[in-house]
N, C-alpha and C. Protein backbone atom coordinates (compact mmCIF):
# COMPACT_ATOMS: atom_id res chain seq x y z
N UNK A 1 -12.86 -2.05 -18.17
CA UNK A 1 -12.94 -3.16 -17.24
C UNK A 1 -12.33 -2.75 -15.89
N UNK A 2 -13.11 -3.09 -14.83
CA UNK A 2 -12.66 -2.70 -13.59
C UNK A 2 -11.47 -3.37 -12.87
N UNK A 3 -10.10 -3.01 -12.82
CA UNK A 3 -9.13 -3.57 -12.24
C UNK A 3 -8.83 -3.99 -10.91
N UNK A 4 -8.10 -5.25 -10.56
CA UNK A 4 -8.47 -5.19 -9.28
C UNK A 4 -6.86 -5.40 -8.83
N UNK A 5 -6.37 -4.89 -7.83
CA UNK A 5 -4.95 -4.19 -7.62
C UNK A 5 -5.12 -5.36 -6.08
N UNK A 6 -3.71 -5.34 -6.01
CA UNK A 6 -3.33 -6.15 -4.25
C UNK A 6 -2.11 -5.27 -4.06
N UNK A 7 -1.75 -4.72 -2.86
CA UNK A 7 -0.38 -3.52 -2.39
C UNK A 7 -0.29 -4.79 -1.65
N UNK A 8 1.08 -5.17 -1.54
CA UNK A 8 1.68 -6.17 -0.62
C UNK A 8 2.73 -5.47 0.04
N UNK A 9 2.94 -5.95 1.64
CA UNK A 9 4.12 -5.57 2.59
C UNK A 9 4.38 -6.24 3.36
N UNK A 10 5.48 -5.82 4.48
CA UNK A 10 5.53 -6.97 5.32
C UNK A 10 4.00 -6.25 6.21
N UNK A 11 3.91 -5.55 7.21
CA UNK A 11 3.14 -5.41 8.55
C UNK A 11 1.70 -4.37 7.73
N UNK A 12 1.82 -4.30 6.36
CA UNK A 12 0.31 -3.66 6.31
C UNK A 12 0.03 -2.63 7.56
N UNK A 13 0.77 -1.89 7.69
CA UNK A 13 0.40 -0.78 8.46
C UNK A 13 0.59 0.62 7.99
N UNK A 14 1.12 0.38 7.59
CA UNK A 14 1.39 2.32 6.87
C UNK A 14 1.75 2.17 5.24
N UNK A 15 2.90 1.66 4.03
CA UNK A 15 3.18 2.17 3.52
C UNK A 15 1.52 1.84 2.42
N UNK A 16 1.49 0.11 2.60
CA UNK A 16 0.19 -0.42 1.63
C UNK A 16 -0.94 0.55 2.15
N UNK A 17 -0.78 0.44 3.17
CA UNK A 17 -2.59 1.41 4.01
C UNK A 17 -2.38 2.41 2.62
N UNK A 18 -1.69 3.34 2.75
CA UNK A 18 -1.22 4.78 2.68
C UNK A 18 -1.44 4.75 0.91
N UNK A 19 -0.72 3.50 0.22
CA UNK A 19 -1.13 3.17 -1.13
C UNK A 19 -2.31 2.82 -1.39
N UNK A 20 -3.19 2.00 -0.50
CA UNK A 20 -4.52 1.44 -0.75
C UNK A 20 -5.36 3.03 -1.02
N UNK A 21 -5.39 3.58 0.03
CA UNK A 21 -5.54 5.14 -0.02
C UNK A 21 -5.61 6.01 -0.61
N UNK A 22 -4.27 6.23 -1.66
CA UNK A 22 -4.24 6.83 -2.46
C UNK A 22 -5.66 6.31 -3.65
N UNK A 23 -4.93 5.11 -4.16
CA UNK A 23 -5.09 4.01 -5.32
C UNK A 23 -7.20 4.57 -5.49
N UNK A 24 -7.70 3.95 -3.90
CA UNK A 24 -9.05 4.64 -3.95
C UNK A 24 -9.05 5.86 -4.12
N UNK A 25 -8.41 6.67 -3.42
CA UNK A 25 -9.38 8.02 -3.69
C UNK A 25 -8.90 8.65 -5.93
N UNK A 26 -7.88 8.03 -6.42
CA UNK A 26 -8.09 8.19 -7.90
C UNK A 26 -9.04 7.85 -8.32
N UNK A 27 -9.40 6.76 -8.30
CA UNK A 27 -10.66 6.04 -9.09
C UNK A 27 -11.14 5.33 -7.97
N UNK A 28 -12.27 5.55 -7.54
CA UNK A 28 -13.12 4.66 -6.64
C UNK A 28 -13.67 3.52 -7.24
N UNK A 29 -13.59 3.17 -8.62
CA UNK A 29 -14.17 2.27 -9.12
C UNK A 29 -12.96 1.22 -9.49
N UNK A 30 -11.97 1.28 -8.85
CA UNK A 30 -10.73 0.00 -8.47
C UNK A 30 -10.86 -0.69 -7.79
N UNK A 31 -10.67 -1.95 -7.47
CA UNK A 31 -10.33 -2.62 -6.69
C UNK A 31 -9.43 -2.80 -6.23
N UNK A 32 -8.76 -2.41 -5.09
CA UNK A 32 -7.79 -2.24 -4.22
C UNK A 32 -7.83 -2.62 -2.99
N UNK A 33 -7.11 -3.49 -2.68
CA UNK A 33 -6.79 -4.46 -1.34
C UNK A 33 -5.39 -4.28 -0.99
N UNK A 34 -4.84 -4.19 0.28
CA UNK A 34 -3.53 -4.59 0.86
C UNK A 34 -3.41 -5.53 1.62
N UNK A 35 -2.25 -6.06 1.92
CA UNK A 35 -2.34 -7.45 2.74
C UNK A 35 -0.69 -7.30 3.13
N UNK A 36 -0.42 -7.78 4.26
CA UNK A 36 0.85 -8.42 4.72
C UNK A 36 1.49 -9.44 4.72
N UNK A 37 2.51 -10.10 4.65
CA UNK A 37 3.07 -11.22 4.75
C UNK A 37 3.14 -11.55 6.36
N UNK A 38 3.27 -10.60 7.27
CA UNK A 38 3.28 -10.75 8.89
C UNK A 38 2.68 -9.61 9.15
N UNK A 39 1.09 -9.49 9.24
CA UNK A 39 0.68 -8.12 9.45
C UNK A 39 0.37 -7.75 10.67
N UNK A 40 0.49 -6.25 10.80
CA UNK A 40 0.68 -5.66 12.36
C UNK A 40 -0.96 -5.92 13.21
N UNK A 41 -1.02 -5.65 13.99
CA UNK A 41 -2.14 -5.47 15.15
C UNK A 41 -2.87 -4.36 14.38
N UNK A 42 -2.29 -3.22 14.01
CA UNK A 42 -3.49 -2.67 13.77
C UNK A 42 -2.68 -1.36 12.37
N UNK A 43 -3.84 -0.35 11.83
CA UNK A 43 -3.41 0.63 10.86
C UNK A 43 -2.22 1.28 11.68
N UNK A 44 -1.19 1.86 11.67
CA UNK A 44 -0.27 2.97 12.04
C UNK A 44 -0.92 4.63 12.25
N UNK A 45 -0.76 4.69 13.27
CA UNK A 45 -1.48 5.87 13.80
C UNK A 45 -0.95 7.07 13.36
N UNK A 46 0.04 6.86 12.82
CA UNK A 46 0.96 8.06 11.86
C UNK A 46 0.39 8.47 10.71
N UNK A 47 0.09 7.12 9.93
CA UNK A 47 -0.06 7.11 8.98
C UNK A 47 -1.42 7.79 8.61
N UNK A 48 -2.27 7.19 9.29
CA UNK A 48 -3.62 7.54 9.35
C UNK A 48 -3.55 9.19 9.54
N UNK A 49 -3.17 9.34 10.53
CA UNK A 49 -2.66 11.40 10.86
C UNK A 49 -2.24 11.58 9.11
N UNK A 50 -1.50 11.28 8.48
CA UNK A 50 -1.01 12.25 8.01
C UNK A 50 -1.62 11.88 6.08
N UNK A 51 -2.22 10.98 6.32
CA UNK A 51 -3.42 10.78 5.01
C UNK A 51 -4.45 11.84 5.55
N UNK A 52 -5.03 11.75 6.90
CA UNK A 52 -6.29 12.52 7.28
C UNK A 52 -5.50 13.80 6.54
N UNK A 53 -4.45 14.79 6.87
CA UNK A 53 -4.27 16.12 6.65
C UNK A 53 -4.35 16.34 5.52
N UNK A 54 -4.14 15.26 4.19
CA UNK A 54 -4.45 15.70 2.84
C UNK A 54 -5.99 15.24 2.50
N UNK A 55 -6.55 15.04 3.45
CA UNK A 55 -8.12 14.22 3.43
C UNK A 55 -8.53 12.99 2.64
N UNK A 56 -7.36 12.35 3.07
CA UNK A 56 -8.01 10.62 2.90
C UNK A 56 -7.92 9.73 4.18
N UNK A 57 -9.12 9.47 4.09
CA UNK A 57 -9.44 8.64 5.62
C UNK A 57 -9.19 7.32 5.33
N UNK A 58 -7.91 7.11 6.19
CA UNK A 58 -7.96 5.03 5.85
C UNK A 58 -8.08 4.89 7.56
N UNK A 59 -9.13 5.36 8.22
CA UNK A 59 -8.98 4.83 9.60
C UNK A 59 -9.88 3.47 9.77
N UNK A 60 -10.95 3.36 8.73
CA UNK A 60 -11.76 2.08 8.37
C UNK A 60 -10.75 1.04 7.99
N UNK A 61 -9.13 1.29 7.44
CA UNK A 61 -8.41 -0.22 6.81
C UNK A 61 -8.04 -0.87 8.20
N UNK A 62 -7.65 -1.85 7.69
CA UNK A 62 -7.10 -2.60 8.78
C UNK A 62 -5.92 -3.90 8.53
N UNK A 63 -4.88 -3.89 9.01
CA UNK A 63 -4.40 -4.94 8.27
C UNK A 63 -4.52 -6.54 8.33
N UNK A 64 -4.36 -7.07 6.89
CA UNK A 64 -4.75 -8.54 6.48
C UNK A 64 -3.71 -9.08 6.49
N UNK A 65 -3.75 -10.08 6.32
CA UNK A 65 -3.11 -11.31 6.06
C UNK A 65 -3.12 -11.89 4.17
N UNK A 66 -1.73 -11.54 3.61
CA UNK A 66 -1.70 -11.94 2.43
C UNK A 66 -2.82 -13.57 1.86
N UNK A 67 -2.62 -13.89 2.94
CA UNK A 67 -2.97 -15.39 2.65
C UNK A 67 -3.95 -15.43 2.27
N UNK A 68 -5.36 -14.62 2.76
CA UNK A 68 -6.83 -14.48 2.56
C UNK A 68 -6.90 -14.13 1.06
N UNK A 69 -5.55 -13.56 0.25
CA UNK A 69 -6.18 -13.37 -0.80
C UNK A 69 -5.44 -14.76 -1.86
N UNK A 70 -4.89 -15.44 -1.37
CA UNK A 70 -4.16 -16.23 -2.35
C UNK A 70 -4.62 -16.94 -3.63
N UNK A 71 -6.12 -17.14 -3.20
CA UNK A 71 -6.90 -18.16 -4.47
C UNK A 71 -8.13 -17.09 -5.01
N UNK A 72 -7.75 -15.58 -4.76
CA UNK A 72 -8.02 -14.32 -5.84
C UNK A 72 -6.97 -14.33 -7.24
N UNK A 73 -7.88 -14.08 -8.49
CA UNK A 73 -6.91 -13.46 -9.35
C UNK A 73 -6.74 -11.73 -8.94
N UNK A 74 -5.77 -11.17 -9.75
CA UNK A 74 -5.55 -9.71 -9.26
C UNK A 74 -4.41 -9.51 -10.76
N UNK A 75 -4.98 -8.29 -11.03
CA UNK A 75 -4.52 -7.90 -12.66
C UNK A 75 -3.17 -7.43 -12.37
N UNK A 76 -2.92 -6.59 -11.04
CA UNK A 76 -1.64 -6.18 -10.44
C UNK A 76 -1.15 -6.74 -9.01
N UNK A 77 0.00 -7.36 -9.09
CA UNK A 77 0.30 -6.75 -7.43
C UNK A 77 1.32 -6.35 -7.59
N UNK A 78 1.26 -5.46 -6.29
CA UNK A 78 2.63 -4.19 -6.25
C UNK A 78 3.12 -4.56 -4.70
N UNK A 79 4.20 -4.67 -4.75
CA UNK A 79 5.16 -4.54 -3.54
C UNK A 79 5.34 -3.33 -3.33
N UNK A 80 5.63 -2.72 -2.10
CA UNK A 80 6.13 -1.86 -1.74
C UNK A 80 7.54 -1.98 -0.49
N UNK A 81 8.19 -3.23 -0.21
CA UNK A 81 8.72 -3.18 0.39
C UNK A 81 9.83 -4.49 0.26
N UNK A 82 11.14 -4.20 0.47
CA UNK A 82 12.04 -5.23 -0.56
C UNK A 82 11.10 -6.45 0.54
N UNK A 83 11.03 -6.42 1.58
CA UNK A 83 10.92 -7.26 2.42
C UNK A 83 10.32 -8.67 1.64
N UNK A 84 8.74 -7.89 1.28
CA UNK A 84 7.82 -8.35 0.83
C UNK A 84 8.18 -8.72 -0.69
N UNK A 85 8.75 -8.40 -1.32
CA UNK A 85 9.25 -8.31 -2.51
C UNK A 85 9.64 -10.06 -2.46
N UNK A 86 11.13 -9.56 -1.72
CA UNK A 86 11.30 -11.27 -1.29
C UNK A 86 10.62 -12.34 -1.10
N UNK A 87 10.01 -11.82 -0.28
CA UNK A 87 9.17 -13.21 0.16
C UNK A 87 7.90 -13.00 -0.87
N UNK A 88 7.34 -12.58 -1.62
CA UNK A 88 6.56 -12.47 -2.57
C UNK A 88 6.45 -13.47 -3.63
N UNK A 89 7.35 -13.90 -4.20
CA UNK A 89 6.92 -15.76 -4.96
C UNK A 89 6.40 -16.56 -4.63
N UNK A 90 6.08 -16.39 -3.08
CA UNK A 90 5.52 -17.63 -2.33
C UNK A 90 3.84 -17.04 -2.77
N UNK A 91 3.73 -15.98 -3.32
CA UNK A 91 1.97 -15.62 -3.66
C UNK A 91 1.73 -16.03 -5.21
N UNK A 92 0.82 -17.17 -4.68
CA UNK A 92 0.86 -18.44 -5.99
C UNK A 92 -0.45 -18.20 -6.75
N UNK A 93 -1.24 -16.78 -6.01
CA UNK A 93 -2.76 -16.59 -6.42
C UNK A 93 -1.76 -15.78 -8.20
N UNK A 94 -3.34 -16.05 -9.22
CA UNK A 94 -2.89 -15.76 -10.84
C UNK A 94 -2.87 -14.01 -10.94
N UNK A 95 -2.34 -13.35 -11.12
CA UNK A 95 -1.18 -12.71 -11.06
C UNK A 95 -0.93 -11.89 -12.04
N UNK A 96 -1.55 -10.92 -13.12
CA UNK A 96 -1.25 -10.57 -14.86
C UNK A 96 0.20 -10.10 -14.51
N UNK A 97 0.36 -8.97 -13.55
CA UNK A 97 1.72 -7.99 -13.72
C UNK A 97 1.66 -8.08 -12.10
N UNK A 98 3.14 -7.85 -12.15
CA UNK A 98 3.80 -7.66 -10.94
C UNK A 98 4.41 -6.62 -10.87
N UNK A 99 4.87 -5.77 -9.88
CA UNK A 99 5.42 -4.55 -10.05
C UNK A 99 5.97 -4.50 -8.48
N UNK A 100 7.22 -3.72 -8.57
CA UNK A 100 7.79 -3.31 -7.16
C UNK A 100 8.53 -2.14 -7.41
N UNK A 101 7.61 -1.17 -6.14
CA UNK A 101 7.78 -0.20 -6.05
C UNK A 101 8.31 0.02 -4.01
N UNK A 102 9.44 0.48 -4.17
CA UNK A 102 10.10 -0.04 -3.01
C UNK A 102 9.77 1.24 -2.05
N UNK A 103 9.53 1.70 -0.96
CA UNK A 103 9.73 2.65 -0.03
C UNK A 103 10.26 2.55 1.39
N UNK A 104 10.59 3.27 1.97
CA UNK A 104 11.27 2.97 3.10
C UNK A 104 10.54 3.26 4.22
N UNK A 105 10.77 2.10 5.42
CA UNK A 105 9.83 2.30 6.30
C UNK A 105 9.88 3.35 7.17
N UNK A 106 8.51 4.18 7.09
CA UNK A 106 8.38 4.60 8.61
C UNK A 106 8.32 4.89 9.18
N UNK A 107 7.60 3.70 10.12
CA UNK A 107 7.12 2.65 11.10
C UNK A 107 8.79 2.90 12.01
N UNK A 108 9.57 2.40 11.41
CA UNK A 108 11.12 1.95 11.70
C UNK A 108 11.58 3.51 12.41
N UNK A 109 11.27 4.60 11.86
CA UNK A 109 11.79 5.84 12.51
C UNK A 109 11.52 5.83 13.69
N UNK A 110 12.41 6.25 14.89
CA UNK A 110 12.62 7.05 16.14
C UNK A 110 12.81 8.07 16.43
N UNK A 111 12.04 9.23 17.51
CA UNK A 111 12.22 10.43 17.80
C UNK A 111 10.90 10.71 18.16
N UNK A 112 10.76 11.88 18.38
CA UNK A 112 9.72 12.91 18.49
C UNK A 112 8.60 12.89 17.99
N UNK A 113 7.39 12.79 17.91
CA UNK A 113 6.30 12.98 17.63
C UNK A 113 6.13 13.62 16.16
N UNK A 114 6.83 15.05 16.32
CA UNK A 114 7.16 15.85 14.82
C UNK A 114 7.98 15.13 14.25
N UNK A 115 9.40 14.61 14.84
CA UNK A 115 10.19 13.85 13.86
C UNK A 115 9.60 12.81 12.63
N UNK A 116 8.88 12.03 13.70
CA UNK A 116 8.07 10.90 13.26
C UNK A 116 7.32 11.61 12.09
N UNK A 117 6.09 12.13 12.41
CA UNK A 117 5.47 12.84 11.45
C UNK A 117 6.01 13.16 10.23
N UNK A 118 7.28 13.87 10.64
CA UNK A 118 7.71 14.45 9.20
C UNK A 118 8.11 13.55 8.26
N UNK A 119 8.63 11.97 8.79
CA UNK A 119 9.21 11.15 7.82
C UNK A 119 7.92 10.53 7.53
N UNK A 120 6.74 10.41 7.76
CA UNK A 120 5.79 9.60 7.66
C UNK A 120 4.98 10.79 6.68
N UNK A 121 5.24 11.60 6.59
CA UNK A 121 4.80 12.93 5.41
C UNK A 121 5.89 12.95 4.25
N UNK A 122 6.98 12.78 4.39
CA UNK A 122 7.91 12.56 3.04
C UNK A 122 7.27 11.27 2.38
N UNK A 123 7.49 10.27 3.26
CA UNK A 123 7.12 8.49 2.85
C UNK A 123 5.67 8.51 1.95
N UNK A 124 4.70 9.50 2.28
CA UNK A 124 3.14 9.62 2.01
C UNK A 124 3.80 9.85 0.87
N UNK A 125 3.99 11.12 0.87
CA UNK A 125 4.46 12.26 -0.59
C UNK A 125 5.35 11.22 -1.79
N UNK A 126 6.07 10.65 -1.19
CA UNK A 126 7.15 9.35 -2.56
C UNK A 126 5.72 8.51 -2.91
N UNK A 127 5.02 7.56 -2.04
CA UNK A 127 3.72 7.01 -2.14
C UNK A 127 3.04 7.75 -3.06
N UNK A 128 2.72 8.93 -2.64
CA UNK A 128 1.59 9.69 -3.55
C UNK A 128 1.92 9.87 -5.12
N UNK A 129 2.77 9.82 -5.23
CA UNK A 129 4.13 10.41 -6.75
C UNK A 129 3.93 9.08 -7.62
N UNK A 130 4.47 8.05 -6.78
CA UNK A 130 4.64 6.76 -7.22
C UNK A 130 3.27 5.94 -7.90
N UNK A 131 2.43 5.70 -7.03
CA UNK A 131 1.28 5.64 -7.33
C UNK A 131 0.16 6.47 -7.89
N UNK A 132 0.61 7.77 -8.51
CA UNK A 132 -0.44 8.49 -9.50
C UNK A 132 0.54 8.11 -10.78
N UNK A 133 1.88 7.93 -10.68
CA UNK A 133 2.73 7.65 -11.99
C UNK A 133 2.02 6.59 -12.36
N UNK A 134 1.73 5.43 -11.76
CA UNK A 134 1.47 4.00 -12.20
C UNK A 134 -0.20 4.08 -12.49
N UNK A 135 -0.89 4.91 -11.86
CA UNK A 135 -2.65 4.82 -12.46
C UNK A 135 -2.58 5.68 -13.45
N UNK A 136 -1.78 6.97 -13.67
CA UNK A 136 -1.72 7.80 -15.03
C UNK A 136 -0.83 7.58 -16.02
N UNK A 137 -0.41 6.31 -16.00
CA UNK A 137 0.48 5.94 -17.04
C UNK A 137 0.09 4.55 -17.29
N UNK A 138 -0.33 3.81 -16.42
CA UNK A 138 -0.27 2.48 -16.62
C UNK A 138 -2.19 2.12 -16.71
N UNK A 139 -2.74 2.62 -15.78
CA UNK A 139 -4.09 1.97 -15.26
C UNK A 139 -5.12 2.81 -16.45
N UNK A 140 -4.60 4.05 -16.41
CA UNK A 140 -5.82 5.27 -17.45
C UNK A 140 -5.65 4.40 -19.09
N UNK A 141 -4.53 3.99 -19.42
CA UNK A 141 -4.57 3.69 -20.55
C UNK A 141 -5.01 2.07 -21.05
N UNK A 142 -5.53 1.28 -19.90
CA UNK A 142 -5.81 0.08 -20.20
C UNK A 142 -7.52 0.32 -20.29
C-alpha cells in the first residue's frame, strides 16, 4: 500500500524541502508532502545547491502552508524541527504515527558563502541518515 508521509517545519525551506527530497528519490512511489506552520517566500537557495551536488533536484518544491493539508489523512507525519514539533497538536488532520526527528537550522547560520554551505551539507548528511533509517526500518517493512 502506497504511504503517504507530511515533513512538517516552521519556514519549509530547507530542512522538510531537503527531507521531501530525500523521502522521493527512495521510493518514488510515496507520497510525500512538506508544509510549514509559517512558511518562507520561497525553497532556500542553499539547500537546493547542495541536494543538486548529490543529484536531487527540489528546485520544483516550494513552500506550503501546513493548513492546506489539514482535512488530508497521512499514515506519517514527521517533524523536523522542535519549533514545529510544538506547535504541531494544533494539526487535527487523522494522523496513524507521529514521529520527531529534530535538526538544526541552517537557514539560522551566518558567514561566508562556504561557511554557509558547509553547515547546510552536514544538516543534508544528518537528514539523509535520518530519513533512510526511518524508510529502511520503518516504511520497507510495512
Amino acid at each position: 500500500m502506497q504511504k503517504k508521509i507530511l515533513i512538517l517545519c516552521t519556514g519549509n525551506s530547507a530542512r522538510s524541502q531537503m527531507a521531501e527530497g530525500f523521502l522521493r528519490s527512495f521510493d518514488p512511489k510515496l507520497q510525500v508532502f512538506s508544509a510549514g506552520t509559517n512558511p518562507s517566500d520561497k525553497v532556500n537557495p542553499f539547500a537546493m545547491q547542495v541536494m543538486k551536488e548529490i543529484g536531487i533536484d527540489i528546485s520544483r518544491q516550494y513552500p506550503k502552508s501546513v493548513k492546506q493539508f489539514i482535512e488530508q489523512p497521512f499514515d506519517y507525519l514527521i517533524t523536523v524541527c522542535d519549533n514545529a514539533k510544538d506547535i504541531c497538536p494544533v494539526f487535527v488532520g487523522q494522523v496513524k504515527q507521529r514521529l520527531h526527528l529534530s535538526f538544526e537550522d541552517p537557514s539560522e547560520v551566518r558567514g561566508t558563502d562556504t561557511e554557509v554551505s558547509q553547515v547546510f551539507r552536514r544538516i543534508r548528511d544528518e537528514i539523509r541518515r535520518a530519513f533512510h533509517n526511518f524508510y529502511s526500518q520503518t516504511l520497507m517493512h510495512e
